[in-house]
Protein backbone atom coordinates (compact mmCIF):
# COMPACT_ATOMS: atom_id res chain seq x y z
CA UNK A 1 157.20 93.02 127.02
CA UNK A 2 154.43 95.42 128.69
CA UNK A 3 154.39 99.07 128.91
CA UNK A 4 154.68 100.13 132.49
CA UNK A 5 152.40 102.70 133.69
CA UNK A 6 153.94 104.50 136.74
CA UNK A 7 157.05 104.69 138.79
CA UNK A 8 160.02 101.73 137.65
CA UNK A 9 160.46 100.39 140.81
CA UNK A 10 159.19 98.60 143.93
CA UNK A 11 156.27 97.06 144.55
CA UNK A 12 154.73 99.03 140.86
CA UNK A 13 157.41 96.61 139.35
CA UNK A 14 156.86 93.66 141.10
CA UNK A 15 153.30 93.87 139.62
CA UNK A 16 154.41 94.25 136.04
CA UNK A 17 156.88 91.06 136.11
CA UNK A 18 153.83 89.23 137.51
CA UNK A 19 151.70 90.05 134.71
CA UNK A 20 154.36 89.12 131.97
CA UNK A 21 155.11 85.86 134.59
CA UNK A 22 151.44 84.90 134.04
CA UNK A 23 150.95 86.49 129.72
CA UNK A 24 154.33 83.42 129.55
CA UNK A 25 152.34 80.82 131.86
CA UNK A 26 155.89 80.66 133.23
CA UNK A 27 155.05 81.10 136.70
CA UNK A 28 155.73 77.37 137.73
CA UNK A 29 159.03 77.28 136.30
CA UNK A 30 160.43 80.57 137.72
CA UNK A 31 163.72 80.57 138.84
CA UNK A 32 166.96 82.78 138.95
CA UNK A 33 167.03 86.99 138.83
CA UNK A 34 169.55 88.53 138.18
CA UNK A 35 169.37 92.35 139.76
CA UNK A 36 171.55 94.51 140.97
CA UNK A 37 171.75 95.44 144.58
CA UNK A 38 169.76 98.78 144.42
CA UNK A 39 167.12 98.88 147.53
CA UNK A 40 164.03 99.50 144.90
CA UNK A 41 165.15 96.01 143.80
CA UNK A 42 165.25 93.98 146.83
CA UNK A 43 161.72 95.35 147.16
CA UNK A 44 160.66 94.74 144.13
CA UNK A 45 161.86 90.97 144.27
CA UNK A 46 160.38 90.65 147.96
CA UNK A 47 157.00 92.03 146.39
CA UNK A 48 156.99 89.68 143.75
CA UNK A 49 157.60 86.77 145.97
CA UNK A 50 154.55 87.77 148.34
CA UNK A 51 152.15 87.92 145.36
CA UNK A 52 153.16 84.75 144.09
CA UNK A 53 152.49 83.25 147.62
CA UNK A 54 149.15 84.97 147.66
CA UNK A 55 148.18 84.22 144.42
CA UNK A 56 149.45 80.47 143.78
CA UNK A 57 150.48 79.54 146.53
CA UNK A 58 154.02 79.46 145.83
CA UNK A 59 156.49 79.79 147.51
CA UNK A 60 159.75 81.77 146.44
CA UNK A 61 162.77 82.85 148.21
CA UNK A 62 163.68 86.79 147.11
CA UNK A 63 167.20 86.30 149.08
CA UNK A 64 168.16 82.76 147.41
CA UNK A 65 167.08 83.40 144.33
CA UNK A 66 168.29 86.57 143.72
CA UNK A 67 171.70 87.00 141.64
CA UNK A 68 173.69 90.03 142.04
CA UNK A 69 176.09 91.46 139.83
């Protein structure tokens, strides 16, 4: 785990999980998360998904991979 510096949600999130995505080297085998449906979330997921297109040119769908409960 890594200490986050800042506000615990959005787009300051979605750069956290990317840094513990890439500490892991578990980037290419990404799959399922499971979130509630709080609006901070579905940005945060959204986020993530743009930097991971940006970054490695991946692609990765925040609305079909996303698991509510």
């Amino acid at each position: 785990m890594t200490e986050v510096i800042g506000e615990h949600f959005r787009e300051n999130m979605a750069k956290y999980v990317l840094k513990v995505l890439k500490e892991y080297d578990i980037i290419r085998n990404l799959g399922y998360f499971t979130i509630d449906n709080a609006r901070d979330n579905n940005i945060m997921i959204a986020a993530l998904s743009l930097a991971l297109y940006k970054e490695f040119s991946l692609k990765y769908d925040p609305v079909y991979y996303q698991i509510r409960y």
